[in-house]
C-alpha atoms as a PDB file:
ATOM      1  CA  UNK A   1     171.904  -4.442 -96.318  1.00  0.00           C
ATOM      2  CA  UNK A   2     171.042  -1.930 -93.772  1.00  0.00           C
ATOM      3  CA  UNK A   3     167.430  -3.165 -93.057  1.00  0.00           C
ATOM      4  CA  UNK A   4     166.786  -6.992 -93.008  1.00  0.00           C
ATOM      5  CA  UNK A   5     163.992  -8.336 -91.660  1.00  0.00           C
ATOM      6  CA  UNK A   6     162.968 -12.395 -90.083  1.00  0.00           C
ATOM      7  CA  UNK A   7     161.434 -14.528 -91.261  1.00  0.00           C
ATOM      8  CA  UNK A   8     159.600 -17.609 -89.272  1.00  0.00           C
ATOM      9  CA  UNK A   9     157.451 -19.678 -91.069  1.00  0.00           C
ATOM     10  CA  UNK A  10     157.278 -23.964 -90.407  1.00  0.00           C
ATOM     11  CA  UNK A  11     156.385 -23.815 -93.874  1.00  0.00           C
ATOM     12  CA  UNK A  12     159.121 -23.629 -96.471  1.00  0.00           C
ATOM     13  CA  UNK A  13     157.343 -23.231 -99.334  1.00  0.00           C
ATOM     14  CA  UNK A  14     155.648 -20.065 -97.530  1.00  0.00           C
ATOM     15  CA  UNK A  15     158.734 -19.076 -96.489  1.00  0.00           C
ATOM     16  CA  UNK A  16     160.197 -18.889 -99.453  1.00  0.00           C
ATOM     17  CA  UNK A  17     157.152 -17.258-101.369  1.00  0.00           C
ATOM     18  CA  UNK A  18     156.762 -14.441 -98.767  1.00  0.00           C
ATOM     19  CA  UNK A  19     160.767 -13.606 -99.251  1.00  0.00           C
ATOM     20  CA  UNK A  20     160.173 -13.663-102.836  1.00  0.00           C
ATOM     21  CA  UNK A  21     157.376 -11.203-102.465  1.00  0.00           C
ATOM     22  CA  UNK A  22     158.501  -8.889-100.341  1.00  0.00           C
ATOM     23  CA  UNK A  23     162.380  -8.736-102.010  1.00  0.00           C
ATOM     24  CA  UNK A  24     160.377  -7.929-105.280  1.00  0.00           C
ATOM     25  CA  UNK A  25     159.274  -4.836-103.385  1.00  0.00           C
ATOM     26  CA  UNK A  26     162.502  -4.115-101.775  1.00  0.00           C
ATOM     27  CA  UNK A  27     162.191  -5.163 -98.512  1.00  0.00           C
ATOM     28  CA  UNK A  28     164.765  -7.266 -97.623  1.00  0.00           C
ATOM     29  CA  UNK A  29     164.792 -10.367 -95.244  1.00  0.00           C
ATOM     30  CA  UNK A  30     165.964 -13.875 -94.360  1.00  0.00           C
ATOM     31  CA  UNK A  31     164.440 -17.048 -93.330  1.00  0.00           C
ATOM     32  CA  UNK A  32     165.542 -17.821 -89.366  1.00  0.00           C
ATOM     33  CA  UNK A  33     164.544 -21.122 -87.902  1.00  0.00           C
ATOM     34  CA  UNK A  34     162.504 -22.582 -85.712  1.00  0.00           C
ATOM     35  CA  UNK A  35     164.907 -24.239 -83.415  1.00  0.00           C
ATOM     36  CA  UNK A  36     163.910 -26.928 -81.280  1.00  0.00           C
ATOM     37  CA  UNK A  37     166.557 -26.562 -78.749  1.00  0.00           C
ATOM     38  CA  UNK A  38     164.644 -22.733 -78.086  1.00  0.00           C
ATOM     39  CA  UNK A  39     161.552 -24.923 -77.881  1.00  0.00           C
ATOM     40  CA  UNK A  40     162.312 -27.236 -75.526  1.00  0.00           C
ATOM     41  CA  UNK A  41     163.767 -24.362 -73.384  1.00  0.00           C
ATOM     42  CA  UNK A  42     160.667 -23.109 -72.613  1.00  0.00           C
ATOM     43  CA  UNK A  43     159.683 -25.988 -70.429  1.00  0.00           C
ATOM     44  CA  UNK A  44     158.954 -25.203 -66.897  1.00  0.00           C
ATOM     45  CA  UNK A  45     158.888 -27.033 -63.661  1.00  0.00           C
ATOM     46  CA  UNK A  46     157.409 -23.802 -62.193  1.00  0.00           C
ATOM     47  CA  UNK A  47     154.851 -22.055 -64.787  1.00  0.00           C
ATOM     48  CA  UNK A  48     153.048 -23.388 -67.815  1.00  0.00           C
ATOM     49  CA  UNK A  49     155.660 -21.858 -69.775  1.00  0.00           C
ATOM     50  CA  UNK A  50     159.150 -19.800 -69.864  1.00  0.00           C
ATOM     51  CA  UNK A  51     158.978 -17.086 -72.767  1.00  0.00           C
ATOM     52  CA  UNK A  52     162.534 -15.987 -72.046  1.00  0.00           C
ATOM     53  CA  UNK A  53     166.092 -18.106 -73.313  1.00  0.00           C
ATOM     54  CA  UNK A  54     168.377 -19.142 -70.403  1.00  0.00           C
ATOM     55  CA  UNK A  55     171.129 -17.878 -72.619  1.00  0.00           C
ATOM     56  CA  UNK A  56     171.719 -14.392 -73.964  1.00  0.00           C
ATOM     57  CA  UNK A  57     171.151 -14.852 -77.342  1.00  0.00           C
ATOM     58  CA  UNK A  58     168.345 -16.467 -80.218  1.00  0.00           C
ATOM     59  CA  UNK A  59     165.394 -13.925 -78.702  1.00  0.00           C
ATOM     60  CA  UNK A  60     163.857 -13.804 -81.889  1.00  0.00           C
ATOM     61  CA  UNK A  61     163.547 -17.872 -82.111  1.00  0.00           C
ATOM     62  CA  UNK A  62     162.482 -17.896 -78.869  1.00  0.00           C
ATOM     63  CA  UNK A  63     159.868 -15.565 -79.343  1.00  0.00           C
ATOM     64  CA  UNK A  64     158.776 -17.574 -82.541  1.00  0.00           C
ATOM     65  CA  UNK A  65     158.509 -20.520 -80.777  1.00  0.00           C
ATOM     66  CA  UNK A  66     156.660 -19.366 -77.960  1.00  0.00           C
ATOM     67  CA  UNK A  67     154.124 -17.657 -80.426  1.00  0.00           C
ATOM     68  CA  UNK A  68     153.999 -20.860 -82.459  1.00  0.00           C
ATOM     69  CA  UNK A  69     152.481 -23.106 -79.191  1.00  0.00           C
ATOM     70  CA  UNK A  70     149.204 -20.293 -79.538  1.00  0.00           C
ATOM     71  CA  UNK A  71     149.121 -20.707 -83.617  1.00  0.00           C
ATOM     72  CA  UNK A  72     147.060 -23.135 -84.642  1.00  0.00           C
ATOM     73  CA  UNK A  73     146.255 -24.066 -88.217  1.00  0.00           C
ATOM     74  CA  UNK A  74     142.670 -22.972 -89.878  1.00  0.00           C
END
């Protein structure tokens, strides 16, 4: 598939309901995870918080996780 989009959700069953949804209207995606590991990167002895991975790669966790310490639940 040409276009496939991310999904981050920490719930599955949301997850899964929003790919089933949007496949039914052709728009492709997959669900990524939240990875811990990119989490716990983002501790810093200098600033509140590091919103970049030391490594070159898992940018769009990152950025999932460092949107998910602003989300709160309502």
């Amino acid at each position: 598939l040409k276009d496939l989009g991310g999904i981050f959700s920490n719930d599955a069953e949301f997850a899964a309901k929003f790919k089933e949804l949007a496949e039914s209207v052709s728009d492709y995606s997959h669900v990524l995870p939240l990875s811990k590991a990119c989490d716990k990167e983002m501790n810093s002895l200098v600033a509140d918080l590091r919103n970049y991975p030391f490594h070159g790669y898992g940018g769009a966790i990152t950025a999932a996780m460092f949107l998910k310490r602003f989300v709160t639940d309502k």
